[in-house]
Protein backbone atom coordinates (compact mmCIF):
# COMPACT_ATOMS: atom_id res chain seq x y z
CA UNK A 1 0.00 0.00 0.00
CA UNK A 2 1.51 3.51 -0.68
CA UNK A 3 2.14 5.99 1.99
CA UNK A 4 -0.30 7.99 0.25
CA UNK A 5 -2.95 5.96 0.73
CA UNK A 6 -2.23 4.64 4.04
CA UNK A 7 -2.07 8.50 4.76
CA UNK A 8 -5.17 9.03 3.70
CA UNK A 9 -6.66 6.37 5.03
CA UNK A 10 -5.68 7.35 8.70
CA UNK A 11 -6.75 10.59 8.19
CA UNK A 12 -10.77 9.65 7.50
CA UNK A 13 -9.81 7.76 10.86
CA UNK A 14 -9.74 10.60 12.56
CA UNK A 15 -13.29 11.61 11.31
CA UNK A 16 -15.19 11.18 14.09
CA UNK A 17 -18.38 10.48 11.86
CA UNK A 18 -16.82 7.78 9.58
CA UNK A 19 -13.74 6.83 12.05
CA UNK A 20 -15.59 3.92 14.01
CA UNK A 21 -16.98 2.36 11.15
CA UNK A 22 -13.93 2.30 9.05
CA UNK A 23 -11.76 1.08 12.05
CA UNK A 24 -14.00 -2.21 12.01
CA UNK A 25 -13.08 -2.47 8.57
CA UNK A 26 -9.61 -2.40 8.29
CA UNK A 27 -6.24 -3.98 8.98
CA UNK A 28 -4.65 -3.66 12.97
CA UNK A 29 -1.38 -2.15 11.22
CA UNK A 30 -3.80 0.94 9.81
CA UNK A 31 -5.38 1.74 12.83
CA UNK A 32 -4.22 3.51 15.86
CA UNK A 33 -1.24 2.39 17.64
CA UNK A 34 -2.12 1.15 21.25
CA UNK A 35 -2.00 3.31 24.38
CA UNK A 36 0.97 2.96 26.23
CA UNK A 37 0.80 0.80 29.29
CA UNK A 38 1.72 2.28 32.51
CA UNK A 39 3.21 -0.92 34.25
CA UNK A 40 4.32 0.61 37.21
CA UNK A 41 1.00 1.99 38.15
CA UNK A 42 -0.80 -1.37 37.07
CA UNK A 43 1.33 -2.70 40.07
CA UNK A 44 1.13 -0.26 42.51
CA UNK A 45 4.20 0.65 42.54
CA UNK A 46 5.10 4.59 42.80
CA UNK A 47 8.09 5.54 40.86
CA UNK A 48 10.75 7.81 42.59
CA UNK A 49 12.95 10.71 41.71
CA UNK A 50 16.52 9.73 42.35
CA UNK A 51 18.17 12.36 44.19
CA UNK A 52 20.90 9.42 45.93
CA UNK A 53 22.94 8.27 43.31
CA UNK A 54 23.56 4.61 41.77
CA UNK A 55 22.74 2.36 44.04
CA UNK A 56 21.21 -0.85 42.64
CA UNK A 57 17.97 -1.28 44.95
CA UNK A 58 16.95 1.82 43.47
CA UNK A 59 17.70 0.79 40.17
CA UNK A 60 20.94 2.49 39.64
CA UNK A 61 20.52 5.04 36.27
CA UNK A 62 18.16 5.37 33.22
CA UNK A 63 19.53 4.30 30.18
CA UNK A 64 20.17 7.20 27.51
CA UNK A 65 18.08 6.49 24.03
CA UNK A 66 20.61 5.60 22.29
CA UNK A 67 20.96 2.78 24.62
CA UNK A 68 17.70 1.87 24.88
CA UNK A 69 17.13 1.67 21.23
CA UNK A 70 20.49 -0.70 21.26
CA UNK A 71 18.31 -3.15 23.08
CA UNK A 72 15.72 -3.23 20.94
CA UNK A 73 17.02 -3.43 17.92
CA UNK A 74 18.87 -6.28 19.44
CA UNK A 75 16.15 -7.98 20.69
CA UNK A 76 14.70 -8.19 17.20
CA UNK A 77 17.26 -10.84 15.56
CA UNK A 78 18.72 -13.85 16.59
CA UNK A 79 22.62 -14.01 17.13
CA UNK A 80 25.17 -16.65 18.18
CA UNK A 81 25.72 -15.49 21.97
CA UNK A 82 29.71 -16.71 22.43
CA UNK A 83 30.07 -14.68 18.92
CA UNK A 84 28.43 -12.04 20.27
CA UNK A 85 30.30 -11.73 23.28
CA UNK A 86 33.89 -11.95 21.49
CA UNK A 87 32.54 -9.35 18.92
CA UNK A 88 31.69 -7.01 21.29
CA UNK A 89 34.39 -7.54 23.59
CA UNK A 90 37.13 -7.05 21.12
CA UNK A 91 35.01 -3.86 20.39
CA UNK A 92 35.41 -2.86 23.93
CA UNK A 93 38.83 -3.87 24.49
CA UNK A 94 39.95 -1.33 21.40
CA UNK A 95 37.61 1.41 22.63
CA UNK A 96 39.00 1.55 26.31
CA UNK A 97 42.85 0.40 25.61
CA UNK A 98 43.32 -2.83 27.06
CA UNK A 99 44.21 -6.09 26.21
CA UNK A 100 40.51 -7.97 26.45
CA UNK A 101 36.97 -7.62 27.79
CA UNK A 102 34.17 -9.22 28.41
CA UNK A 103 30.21 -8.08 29.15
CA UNK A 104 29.16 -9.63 32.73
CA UNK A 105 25.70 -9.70 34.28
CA UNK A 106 26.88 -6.92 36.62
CA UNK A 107 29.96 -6.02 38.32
CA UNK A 108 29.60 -8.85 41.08
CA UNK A 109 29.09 -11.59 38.13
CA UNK A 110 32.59 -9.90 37.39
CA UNK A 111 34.22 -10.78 40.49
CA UNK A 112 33.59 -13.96 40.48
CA UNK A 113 33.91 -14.88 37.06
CA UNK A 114 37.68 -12.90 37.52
CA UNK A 115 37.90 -15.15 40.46
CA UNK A 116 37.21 -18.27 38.46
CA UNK A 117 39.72 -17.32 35.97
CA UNK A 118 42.27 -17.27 38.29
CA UNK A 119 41.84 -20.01 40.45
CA UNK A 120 40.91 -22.40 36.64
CA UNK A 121 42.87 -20.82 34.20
CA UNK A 122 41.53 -22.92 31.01
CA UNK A 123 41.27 -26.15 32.21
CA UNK A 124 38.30 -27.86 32.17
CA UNK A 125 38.12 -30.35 34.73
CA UNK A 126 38.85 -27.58 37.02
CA UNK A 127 36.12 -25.69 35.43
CA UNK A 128 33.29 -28.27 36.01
CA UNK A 129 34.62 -28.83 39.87
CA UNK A 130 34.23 -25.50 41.13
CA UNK A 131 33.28 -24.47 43.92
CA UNK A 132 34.77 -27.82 44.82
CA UNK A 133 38.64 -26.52 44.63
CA UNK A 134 40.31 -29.43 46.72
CA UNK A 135 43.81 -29.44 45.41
CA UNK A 136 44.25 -26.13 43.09
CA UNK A 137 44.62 -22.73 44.08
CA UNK A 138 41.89 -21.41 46.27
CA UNK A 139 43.40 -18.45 48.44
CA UNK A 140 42.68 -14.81 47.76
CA UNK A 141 44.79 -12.10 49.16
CA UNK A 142 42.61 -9.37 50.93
CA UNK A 143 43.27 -6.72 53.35
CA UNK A 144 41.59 -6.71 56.13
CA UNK A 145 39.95 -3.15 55.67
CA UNK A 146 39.10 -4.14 52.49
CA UNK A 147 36.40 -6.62 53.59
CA UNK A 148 32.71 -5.81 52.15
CA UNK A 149 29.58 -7.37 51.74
CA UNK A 150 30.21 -8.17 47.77
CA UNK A 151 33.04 -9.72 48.55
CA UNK A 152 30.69 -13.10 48.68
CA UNK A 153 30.99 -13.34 44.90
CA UNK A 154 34.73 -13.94 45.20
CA UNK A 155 33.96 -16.57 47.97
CA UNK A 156 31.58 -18.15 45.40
CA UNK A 157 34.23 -19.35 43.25
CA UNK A 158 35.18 -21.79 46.05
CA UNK A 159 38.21 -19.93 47.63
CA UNK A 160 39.50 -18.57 50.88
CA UNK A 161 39.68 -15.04 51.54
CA UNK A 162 43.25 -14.27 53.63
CA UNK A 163 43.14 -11.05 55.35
CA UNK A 164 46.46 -8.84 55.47
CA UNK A 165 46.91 -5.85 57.04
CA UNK A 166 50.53 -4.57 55.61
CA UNK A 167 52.89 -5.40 52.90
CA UNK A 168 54.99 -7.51 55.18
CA UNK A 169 52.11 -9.65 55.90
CA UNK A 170 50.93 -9.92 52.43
CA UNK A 171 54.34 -11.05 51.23
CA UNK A 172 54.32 -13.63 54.06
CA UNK A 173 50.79 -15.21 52.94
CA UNK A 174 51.79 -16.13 49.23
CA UNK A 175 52.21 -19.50 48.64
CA UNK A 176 51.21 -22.47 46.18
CA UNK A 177 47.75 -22.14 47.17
CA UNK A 178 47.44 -18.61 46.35
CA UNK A 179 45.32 -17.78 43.55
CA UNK A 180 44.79 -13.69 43.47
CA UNK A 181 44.63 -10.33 45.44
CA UNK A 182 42.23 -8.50 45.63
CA UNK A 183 41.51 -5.08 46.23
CA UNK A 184 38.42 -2.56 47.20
CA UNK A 185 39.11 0.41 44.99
CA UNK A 186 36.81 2.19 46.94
CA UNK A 187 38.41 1.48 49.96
CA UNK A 188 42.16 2.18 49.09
CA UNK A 189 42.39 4.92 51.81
CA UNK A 190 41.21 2.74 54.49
CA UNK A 191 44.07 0.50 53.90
CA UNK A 192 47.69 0.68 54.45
CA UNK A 193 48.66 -1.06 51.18
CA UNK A 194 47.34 1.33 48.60
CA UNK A 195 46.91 0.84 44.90
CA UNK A 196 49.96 1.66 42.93
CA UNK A 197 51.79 -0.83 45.83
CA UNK A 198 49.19 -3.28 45.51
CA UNK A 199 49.81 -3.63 42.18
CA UNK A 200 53.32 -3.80 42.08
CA UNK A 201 53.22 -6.28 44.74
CA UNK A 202 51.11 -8.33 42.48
CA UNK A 203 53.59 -8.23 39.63
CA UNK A 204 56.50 -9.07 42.02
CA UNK A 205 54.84 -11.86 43.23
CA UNK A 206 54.13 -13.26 40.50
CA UNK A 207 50.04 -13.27 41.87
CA UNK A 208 47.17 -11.93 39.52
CA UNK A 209 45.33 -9.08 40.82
CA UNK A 210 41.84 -7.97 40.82
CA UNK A 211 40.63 -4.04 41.32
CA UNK A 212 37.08 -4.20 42.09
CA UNK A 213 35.63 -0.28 40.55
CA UNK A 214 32.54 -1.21 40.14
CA UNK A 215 30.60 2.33 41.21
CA UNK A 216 33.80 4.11 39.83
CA UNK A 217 33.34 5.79 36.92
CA UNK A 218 33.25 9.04 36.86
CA UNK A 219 35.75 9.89 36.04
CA UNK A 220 36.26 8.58 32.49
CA UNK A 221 40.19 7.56 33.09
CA UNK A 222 39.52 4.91 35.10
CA UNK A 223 38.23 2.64 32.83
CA UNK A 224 41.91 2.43 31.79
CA UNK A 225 43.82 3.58 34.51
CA UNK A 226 43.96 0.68 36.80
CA UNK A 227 45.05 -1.45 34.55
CA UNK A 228 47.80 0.92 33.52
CA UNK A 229 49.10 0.88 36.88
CA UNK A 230 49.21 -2.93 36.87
CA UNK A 231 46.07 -4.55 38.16
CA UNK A 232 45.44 -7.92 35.87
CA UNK A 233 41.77 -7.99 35.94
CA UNK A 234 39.23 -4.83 36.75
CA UNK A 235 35.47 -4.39 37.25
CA UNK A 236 33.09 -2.10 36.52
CA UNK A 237 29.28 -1.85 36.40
CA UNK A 238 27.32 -1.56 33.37
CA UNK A 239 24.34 0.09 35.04
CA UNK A 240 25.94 3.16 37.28
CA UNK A 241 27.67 5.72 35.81
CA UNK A 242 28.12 4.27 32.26
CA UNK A 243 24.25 3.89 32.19
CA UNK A 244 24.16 1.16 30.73
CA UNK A 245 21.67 -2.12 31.24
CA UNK A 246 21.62 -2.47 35.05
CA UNK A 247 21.73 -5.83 34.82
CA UNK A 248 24.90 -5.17 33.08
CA UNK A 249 28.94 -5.12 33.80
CA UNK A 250 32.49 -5.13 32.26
CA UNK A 251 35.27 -7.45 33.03
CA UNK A 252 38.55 -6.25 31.68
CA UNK A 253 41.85 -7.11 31.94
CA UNK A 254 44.55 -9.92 30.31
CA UNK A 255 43.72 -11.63 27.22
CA UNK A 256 44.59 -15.04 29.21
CA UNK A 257 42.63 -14.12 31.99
CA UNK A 258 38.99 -12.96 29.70
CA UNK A 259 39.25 -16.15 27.96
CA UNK A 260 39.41 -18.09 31.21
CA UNK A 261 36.41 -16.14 32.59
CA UNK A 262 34.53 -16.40 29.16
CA UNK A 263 35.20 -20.66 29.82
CA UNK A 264 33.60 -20.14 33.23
CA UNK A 265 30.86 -18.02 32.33
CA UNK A 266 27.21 -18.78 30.33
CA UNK A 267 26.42 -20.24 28.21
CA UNK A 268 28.70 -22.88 28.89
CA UNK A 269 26.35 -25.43 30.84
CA UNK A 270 28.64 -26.99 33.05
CA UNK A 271 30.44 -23.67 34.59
CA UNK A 272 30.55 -21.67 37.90
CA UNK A 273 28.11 -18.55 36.04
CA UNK A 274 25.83 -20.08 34.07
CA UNK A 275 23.17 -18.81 36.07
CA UNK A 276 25.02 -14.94 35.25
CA UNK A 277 23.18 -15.04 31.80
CA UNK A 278 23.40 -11.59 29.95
CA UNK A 279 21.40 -11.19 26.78
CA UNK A 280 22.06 -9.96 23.53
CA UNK A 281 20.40 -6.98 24.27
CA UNK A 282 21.84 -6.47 27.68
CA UNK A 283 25.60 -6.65 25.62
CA UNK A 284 24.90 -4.51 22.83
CA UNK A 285 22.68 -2.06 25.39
CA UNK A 286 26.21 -1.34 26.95
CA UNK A 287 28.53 -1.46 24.25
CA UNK A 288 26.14 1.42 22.96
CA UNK A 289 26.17 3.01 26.23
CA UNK A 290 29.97 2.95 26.58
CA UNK A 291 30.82 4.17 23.09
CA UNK A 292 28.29 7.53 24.05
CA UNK A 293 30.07 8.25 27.41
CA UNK A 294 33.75 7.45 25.55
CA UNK A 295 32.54 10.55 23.28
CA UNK A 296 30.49 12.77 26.32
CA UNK A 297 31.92 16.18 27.00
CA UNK A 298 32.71 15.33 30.98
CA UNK A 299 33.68 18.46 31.35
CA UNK A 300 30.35 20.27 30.27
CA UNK A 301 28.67 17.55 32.11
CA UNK A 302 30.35 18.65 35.87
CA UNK A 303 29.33 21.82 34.87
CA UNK A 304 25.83 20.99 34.64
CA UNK A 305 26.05 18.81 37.80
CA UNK A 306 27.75 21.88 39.54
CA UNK A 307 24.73 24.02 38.04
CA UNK A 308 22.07 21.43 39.72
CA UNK A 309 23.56 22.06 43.24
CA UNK A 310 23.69 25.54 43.32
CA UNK A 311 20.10 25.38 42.10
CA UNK A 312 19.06 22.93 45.34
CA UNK A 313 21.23 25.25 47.52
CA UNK A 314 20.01 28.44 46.38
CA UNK A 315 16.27 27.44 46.98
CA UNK A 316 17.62 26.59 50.22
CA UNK A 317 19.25 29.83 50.88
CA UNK A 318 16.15 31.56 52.14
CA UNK A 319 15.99 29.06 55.03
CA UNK A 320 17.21 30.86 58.50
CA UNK A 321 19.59 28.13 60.17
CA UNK A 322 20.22 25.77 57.48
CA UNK A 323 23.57 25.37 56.19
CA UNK A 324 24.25 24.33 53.04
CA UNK A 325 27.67 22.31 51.49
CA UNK A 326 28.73 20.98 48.15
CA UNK A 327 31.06 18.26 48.38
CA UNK A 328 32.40 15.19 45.88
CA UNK A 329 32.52 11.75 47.34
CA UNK A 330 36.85 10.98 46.13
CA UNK A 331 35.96 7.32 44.80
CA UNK A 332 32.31 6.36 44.10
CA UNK A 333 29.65 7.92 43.15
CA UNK A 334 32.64 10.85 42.39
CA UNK A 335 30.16 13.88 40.88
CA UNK A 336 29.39 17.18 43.03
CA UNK A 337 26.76 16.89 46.01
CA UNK A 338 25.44 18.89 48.33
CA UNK A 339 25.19 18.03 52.65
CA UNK A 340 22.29 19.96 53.75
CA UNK A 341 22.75 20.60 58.10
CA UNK A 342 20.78 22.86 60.71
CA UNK A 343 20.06 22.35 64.37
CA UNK A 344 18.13 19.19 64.72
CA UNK A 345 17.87 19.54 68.46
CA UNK A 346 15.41 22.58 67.47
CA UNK A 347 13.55 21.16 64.80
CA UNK A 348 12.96 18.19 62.14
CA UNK A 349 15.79 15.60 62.17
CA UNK A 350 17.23 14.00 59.34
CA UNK A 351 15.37 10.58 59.42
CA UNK A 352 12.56 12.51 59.49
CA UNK A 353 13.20 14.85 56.56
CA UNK A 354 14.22 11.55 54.80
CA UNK A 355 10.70 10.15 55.59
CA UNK A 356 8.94 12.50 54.44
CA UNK A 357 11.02 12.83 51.50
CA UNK A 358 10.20 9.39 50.53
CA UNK A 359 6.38 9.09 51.68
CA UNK A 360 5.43 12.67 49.92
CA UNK A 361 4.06 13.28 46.32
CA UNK A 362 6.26 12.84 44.76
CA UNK A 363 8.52 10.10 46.04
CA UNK A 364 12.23 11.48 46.41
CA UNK A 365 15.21 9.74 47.42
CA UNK A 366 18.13 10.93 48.53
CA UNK A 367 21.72 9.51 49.32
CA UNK A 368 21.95 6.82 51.94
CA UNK A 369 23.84 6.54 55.00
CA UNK A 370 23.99 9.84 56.11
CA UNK A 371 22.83 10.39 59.77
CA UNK A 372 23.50 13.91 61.12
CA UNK A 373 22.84 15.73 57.59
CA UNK A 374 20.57 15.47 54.38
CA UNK A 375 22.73 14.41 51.21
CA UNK A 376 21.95 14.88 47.75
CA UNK A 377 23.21 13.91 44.32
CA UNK A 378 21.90 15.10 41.72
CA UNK A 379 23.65 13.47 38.58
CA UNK A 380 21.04 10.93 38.57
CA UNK A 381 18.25 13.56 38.55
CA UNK A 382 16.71 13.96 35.22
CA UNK A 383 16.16 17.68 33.59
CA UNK A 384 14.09 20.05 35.83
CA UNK A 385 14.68 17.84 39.11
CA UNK A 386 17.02 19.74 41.05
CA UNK A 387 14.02 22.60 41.73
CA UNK A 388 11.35 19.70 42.45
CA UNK A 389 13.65 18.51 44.69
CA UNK A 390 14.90 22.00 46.08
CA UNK A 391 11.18 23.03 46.65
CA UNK A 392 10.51 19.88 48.45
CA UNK A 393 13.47 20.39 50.75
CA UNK A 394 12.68 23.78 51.82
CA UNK A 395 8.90 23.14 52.14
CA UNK A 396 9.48 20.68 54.54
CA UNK A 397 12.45 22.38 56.53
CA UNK A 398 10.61 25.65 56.59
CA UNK A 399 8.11 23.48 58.53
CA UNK A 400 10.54 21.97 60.44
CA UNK A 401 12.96 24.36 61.31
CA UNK A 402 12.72 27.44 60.21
């Protein structure tokens, strides 16, 4: 049918005297497309402005369209998965400078498939034993202060975590049975070993390490820098500040080591992450993703992040007793915020603020953790935000406080 005709034909549609009885008449692809479902609402669930940053229970970032029309026109053909994941990884691997990649289900996925690779290598029997690591190396290196909840993917592999609290002591641990190091990036000032060491100790040791960024990008450089200092493997999330697929992650790091972790990883059936499954469109979705932030202007975006502050802060201005402070977290989440004080033992308190925050209309969210302040990001926020969440502040600390 020719676009003139289908033209016309949509047009006497819209007749509202011929419309109905023409609709009956023709073809689903000529009539109107259907409304757009509001899934959220169907299931009662009320959607929130993020004013906290990327953390994954509330759903880290919102892909950018260029992403999200990556995973659908990926979703619309079929593909050989392992040639997907070598295509795009080689992709990656040229894109951020390093030797090879590969797309996880996430940055945890990452550490253990990383883990995996180092405790397997490439051989199979080893492969289809794990967890069960009787005989092979199953020790990972780990300061002490670098301990954290995540690091139960590592453990997942099948290995020991051996805690170290200086260099002496992590020389001393190495042995046979010693299969990595690993290291927090996020917590490299809390430990007396810090990263360029780390590293080096790694090399001299002869003992693969593992940097574990997954929240830390911005800024850009460290996609590559940690591997320029020496680490052998690094992590990153797909979903945070690359916004990418949350369900998303990138493993990068030596060629020997990626095609280990691609041996332990889905969909081979009999392997440690076969349940990790990432989808064609969850690979493509942040291969898209990464080649738009590779060519962002990062400086133009702090400048808009900087502008989004002083727009929270200057709504807050007004307020008599509240003191306002922008600040940048040094590792994750590393973008401008702003700590929001005033004298609780006279008015609202934080948890309370928070609360309210979260119960009003509508639903805001703002950085975790926190107890004697209100902190907010605001690179998360989408465009007109910062003054719905500004308003909302000062609305309920002029009610609280002031």
């Amino acid at each position: 049918m020719s676009s003139h005709r289908r033209g016309f034909l949509q047009a006497l549609l819209s007749l509202p005297w011929i419309g109905p009885v023409l609709a009956g008449l023709m073809p689903a692809s000529l009539g109107a497309k259907p409304a757009r479902r509001h899934f959220y609402k169907e299931l009662g669930i009320r959607p929130l402005i993020n004013a906290a940053g990327t953390y994954t229970n509330l759903s880290a970032s919102l892909m950018p369209r260029e992403a999200v029309e990556a995973v659908e026109a990926a979703s619309r053909q079929y593909v050989s998965l392992p040639e997907l994941h070598e295509a795009v990884g080689k992709r990656i691997a040229a894109l951020i400078g390093c030797e090879a990649a590969l797309v996880t289900a996430g940055a945890a996925s990452g550490l253990t498939l990383g883990t995996a690779a180092c405790v397997t290598g490439k051989d199979m029997e080893k492969i289809r034993r794990i967890p069960d690591t009787t005989g092979m190396k199953n020790e990972v290196i780990i300061q002490k202060s670098h301990r954290f909840s995540y690091d139960h993917a590592v453990r997942n592999a099948g290995v020991r975590l051996i805690e170290v609290e200086t260099s002496e002591e992590l020389e001393r641990a190495v042995n046979e049975r010693t299969a990595m190091m690993l290291f927090l990036n996020a917590n490299d000032a809390a430990g007396r070993i810090k990263l360029e060491e780390f590293a080096q100790l790694g090399k001299k040791l002869g003992v693969p390490t593992f940097n574990d960024a997954a929240a830390d990008v911005p800024p850009v450089e460290n996609l590559w820098r940690y591997l320029r200092i020496g680490f052998d493997l690094v992590t990153f999330s797909g979903g945070k500040g690359l916004r990418g697929p949350q369900c998303s992650g990138l493993l990068l790091g030596r060629k020997d080591l990626i095609e280990a972790a691609v041996m332990n990883n889905c969909p081979n059936s009999d392997s440690i992450c076969r349940s990790n499954k990432v989808g064609k469109e969850e690979i493509v979705g942040l291969l898209a993703a990464l080649e738009l932030y590779l060519k962002q202007d990062h400086q133009a975006t702090w400048r808009d992040w900087e502008r989004r502050v002083k727009t929270v802060a200057d709504l807050l201005s007004p307020l008599r007793g509240v003191r306002t402070e922008v600040f940048v977290p040094p590792i994750a989440n590393h973008s401008p915020h702003l700590r929001i004080t005033w004298d609780f033992a006279a008015g609202v308190k934080p948890a309370d603020v928070v609360k309210q925050l979260r119960e009003g209309e509508p639903r805001i969210e703002v950085r975790p953790g926190a107890r004697e302040a209100i902190e907010v990001a605001v690179w998360m926020l989408e465009p007109g935000q910062d003054q719905v969440v500004g308003k909302r502040l000062r609305e309920i600390l002029k009610a609280g406080v002031a």
